[in-house]
N, C-alpha and C. Protein backbone atom coordinates (compact mmCIF):
# COMPACT_ATOMS: atom_id res chain seq x y z
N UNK A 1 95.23 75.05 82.73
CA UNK A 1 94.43 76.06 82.05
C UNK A 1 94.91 77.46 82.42
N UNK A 2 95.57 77.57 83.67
CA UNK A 2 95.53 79.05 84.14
C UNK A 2 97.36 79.09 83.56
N UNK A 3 98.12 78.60 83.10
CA UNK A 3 99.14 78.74 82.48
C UNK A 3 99.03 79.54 81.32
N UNK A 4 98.02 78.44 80.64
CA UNK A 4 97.98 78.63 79.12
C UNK A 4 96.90 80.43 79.16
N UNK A 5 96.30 80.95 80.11
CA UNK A 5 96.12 82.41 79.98
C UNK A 5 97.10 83.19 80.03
N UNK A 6 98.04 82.36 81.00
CA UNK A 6 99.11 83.52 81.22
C UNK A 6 100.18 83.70 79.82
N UNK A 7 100.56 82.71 79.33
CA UNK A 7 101.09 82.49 78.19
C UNK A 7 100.72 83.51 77.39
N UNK A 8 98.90 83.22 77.15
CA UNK A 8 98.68 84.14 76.18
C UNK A 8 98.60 85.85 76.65
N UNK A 9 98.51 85.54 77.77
CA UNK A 9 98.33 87.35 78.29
C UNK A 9 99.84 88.16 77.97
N UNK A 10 101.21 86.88 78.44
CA UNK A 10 102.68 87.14 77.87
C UNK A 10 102.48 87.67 76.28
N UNK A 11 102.03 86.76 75.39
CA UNK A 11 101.89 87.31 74.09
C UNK A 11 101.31 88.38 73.69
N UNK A 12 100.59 88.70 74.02
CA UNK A 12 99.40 89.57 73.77
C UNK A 12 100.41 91.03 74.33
N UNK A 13 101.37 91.00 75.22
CA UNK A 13 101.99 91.79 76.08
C UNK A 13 102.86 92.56 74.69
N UNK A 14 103.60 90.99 74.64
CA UNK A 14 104.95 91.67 73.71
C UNK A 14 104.36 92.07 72.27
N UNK A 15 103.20 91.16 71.59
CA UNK A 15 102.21 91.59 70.71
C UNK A 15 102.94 93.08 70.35
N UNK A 16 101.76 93.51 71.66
CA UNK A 16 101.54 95.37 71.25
C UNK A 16 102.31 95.73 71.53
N UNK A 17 103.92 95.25 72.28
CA UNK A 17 105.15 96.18 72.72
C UNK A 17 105.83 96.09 71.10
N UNK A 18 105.55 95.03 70.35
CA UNK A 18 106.43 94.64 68.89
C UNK A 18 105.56 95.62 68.27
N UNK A 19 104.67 95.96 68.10
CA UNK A 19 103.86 97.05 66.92
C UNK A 19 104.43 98.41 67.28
N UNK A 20 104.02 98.54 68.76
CA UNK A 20 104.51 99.49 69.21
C UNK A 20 106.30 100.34 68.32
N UNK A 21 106.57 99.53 68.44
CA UNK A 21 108.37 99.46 68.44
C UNK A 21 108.44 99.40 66.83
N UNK A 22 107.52 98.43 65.99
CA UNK A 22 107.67 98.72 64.71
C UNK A 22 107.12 100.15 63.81
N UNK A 23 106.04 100.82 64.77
CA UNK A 23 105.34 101.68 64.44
C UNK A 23 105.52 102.90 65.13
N UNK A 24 107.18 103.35 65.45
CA UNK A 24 107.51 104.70 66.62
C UNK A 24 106.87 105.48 66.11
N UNK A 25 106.31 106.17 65.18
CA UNK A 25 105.61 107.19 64.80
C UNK A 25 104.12 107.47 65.12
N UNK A 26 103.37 106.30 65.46
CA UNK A 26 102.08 106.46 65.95
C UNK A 26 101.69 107.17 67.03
N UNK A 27 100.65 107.47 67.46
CA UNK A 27 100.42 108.39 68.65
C UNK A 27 100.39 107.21 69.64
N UNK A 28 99.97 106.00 69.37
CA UNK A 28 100.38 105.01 70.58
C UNK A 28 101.65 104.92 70.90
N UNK A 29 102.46 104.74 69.69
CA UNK A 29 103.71 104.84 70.36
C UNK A 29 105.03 105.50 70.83
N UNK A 30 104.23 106.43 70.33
CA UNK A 30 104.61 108.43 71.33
C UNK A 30 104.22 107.92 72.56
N UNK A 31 103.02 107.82 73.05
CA UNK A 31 102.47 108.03 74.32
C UNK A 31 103.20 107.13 75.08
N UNK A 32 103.24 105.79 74.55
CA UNK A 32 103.75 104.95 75.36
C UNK A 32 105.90 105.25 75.77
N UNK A 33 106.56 105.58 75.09
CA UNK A 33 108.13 105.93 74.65
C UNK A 33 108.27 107.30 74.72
N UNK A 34 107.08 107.96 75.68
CA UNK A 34 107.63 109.22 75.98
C UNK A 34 108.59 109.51 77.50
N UNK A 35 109.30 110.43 77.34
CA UNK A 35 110.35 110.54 78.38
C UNK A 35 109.34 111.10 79.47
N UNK A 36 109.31 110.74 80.60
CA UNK A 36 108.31 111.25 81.86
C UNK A 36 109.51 111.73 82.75
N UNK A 37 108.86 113.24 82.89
CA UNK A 37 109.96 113.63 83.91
C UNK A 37 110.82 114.80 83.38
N UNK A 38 111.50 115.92 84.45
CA UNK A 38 112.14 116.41 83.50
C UNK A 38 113.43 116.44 82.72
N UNK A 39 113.54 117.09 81.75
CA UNK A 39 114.65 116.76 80.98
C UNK A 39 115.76 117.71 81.53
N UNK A 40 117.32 117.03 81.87
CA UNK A 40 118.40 117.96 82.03
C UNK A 40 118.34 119.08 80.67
N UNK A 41 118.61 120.63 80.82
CA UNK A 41 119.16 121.48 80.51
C UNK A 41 120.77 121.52 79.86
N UNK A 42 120.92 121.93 79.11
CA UNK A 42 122.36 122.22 78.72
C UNK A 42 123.10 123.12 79.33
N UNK A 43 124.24 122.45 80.34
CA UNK A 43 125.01 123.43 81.37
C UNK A 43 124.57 123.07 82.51
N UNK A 44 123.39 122.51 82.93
CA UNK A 44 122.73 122.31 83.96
C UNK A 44 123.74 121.31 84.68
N UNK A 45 123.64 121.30 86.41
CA UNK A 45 124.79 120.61 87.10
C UNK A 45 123.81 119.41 87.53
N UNK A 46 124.30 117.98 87.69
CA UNK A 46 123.71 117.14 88.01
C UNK A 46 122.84 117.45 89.70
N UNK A 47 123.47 117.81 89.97
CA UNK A 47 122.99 118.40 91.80
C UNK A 47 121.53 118.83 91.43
N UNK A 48 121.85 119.98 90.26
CA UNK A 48 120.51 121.25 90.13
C UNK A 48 119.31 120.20 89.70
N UNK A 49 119.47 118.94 88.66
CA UNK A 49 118.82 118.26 87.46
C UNK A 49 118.31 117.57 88.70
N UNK A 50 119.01 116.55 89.93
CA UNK A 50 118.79 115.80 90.66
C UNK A 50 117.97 116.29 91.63
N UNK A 51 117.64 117.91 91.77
CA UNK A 51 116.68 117.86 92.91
C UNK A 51 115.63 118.64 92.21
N UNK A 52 115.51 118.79 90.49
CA UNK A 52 114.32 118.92 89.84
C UNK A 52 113.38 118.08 89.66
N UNK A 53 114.36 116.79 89.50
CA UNK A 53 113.77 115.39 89.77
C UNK A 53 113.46 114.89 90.83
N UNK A 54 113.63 115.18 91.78
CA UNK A 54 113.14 114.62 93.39
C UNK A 54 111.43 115.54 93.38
N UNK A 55 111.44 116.95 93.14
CA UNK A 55 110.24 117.61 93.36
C UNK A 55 109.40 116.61 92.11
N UNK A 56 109.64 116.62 91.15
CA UNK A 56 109.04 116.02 90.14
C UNK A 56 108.33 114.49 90.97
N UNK A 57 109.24 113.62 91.48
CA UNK A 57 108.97 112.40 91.84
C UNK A 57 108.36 112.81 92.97
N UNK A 58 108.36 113.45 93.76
CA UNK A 58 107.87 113.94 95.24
C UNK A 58 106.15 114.43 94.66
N UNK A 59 106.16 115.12 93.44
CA UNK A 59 104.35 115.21 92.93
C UNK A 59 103.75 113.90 92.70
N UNK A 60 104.47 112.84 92.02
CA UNK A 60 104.04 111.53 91.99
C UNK A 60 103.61 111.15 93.00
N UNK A 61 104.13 111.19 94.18
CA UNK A 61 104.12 110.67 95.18
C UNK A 61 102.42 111.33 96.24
N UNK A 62 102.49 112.31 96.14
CA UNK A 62 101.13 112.96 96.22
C UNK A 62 100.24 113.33 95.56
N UNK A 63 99.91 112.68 94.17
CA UNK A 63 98.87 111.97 93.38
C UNK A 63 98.59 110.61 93.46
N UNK A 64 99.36 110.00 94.28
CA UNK A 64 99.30 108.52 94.61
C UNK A 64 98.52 108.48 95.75
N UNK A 65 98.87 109.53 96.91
CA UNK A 65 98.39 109.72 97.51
C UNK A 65 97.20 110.25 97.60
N UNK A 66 96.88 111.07 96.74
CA UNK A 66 95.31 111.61 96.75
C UNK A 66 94.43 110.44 96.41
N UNK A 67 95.36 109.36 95.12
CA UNK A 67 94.37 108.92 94.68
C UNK A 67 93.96 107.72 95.62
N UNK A 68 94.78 107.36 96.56
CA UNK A 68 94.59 106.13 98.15
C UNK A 68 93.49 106.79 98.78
N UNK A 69 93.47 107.66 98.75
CA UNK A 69 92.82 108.34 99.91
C UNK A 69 90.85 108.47 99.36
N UNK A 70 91.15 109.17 98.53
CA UNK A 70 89.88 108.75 97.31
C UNK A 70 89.48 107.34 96.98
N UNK A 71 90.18 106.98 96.90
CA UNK A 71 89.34 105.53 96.44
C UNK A 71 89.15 104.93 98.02
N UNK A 72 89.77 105.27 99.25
CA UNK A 72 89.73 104.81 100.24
C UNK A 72 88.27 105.05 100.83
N UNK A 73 88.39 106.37 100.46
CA UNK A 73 86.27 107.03 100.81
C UNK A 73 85.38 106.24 99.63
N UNK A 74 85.54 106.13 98.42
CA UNK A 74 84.31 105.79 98.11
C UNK A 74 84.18 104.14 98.55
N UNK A 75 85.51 103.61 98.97
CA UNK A 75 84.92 102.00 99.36
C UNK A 75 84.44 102.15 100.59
N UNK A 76 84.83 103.46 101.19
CA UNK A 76 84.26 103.47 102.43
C UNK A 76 82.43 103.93 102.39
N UNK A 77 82.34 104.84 101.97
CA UNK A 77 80.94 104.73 101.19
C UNK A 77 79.99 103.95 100.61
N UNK A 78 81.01 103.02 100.18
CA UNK A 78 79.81 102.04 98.49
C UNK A 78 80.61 100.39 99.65
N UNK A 79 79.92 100.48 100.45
CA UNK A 79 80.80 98.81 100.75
C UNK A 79 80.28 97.71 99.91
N UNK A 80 79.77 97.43 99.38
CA UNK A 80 79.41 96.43 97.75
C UNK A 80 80.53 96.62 97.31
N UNK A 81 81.67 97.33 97.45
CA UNK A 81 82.69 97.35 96.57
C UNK A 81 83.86 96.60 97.23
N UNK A 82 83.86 95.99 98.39
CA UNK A 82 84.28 95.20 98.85
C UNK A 82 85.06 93.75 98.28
N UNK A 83 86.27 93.44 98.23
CA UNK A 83 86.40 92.37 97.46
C UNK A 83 86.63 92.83 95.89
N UNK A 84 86.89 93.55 95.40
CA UNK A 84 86.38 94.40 93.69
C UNK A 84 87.58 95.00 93.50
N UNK A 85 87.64 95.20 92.37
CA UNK A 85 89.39 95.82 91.76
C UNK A 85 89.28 96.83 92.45
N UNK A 86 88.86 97.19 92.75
CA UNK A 86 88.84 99.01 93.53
C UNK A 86 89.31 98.94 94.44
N UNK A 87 88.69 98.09 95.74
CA UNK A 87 89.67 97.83 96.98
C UNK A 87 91.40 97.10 96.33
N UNK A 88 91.63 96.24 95.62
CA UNK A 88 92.61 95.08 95.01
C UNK A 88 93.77 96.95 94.55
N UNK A 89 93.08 97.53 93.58
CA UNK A 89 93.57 98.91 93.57
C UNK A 89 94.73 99.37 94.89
N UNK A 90 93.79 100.03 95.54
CA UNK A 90 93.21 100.43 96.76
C UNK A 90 94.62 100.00 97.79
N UNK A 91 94.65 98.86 97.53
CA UNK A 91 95.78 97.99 98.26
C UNK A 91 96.94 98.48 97.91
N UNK A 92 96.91 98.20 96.77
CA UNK A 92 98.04 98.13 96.48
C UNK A 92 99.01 99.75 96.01
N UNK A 93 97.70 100.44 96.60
CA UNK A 93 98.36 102.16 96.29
C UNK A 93 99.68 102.73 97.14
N UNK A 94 99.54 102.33 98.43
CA UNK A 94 99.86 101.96 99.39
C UNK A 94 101.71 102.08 99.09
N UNK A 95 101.94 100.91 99.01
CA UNK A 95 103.08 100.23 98.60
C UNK A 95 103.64 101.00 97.54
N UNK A 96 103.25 101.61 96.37
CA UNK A 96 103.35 101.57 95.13
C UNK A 96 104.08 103.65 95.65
N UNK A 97 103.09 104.30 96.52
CA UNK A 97 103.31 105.43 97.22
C UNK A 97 104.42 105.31 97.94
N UNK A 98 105.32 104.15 98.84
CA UNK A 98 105.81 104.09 99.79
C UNK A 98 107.62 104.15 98.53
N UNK A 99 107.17 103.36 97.36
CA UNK A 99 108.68 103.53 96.62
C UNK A 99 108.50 104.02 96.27
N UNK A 100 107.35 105.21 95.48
CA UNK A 100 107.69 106.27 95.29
C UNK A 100 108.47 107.51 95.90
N UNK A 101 107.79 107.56 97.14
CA UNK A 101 108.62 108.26 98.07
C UNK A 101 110.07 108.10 98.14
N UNK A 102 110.74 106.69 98.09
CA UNK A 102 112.02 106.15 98.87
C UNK A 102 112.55 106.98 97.41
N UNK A 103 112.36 106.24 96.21
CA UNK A 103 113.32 107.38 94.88
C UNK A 103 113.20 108.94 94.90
N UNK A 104 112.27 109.74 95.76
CA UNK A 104 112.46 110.79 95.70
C UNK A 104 113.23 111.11 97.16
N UNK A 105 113.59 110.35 97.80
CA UNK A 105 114.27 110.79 98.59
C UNK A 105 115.77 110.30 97.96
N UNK A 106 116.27 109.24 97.71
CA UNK A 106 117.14 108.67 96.58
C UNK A 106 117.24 109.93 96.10
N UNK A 107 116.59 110.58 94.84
CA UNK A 107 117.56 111.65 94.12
C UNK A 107 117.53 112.90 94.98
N UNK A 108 116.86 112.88 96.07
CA UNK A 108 117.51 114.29 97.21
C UNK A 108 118.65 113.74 98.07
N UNK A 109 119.14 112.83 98.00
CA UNK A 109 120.46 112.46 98.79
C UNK A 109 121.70 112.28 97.89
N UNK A 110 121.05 111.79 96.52
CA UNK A 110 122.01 111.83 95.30
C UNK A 110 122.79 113.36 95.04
N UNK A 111 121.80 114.02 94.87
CA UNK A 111 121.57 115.49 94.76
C UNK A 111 122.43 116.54 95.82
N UNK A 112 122.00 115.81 97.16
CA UNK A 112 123.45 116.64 98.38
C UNK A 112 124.88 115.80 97.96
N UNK A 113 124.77 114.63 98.02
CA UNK A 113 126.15 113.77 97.75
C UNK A 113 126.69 114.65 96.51
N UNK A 114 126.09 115.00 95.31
CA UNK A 114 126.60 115.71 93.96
C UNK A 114 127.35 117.41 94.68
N UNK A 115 126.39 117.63 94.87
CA UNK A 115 126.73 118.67 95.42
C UNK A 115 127.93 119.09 96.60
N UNK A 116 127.56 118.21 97.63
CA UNK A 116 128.48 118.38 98.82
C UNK A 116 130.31 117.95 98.44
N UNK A 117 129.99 116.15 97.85
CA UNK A 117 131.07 115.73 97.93
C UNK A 117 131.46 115.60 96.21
N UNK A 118 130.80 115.58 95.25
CA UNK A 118 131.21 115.18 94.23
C UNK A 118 130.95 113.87 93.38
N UNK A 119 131.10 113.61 92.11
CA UNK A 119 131.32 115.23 91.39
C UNK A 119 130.11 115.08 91.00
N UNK A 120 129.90 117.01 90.34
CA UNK A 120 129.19 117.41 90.10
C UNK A 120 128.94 117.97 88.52
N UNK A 121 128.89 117.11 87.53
CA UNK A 121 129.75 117.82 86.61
C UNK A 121 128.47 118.23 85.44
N UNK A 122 128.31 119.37 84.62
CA UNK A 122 127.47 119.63 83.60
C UNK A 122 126.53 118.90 82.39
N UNK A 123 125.87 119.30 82.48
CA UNK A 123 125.20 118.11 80.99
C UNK A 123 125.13 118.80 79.75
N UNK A 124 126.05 118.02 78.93
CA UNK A 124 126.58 118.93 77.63
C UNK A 124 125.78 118.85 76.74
N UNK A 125 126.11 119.48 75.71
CA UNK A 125 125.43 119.62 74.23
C UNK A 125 125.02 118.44 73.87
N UNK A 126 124.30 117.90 73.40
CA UNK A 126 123.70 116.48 72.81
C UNK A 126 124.77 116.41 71.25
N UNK A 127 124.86 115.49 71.50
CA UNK A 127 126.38 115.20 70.01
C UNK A 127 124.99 115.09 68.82
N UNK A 128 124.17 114.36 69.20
CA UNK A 128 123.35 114.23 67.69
C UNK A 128 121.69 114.38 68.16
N UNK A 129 121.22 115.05 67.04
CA UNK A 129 119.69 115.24 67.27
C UNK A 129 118.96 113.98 66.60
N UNK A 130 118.25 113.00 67.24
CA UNK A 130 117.77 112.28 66.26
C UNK A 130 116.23 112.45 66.39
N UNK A 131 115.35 112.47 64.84
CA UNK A 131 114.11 112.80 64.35
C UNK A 131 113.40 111.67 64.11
N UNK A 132 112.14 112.09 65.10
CA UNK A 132 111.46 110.81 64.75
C UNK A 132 109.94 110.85 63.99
């Protein structure tokens, strides 16, 4: 029995990833196929792009954190909440904060390596604009 949920929870998955994908123009599937993060500049050096992106991933990383810490007080507060997606949450913020961190340190070491040793090379003109 607990197969045949998962099966269907699989379907149900790719379901809305196939509408999604047939329907790029919707505001669902903007929201979902939007680029997170920032976008390289034209001229911009991978070094400069790579440690825009580390601060970028480094804010992730301390909204993850606020939000551990918050949900950490109200289970500490409401203990009925014990056992409940909130703690299951809660858990797993943890972890989820700890690789966040490791990729923003990843593109600040990417970022000296570009810089220090190479190469470091520009991000050009986009060859084609495509409209969606």
């Amino acid at each position: 029995m607990e197969s045949l949920k998962l099966i269907g929870a699989v379907a149900v998955i790719w379901s809305v990833v196939g509408l999604l994908y047939v329907f790029p123009s919707s505001r669902s599937a903007r929201i979902a196929f939007t680029w997170y993060g920032p976008i390289p500049f034209v001229g911009e050096t991978r070094a400069h792009y790579r440690v825009r992106r580390a601060a970028w991933v480094f804010g992730l990383f301390l909204q993850l954190a606020a939000l551990f810490y918050s949900l950490a007080l109200v289970i500490r507060w409401y203990p009925q909440l014990h056992g409940t997606v909130v703690e299951f949450v809660a858990m797993i913020l943890p972890f989820s904060s700890a690789l966040v961190l490791l990729v923003s340190i990843w593109y600040a070491l990417t970022a000296a390596k570009a810089k220090l040793v190479g190469p470091n090379p520009l991000f050009p003109q986009p060859q084609s604009s495509i409209v969606a």
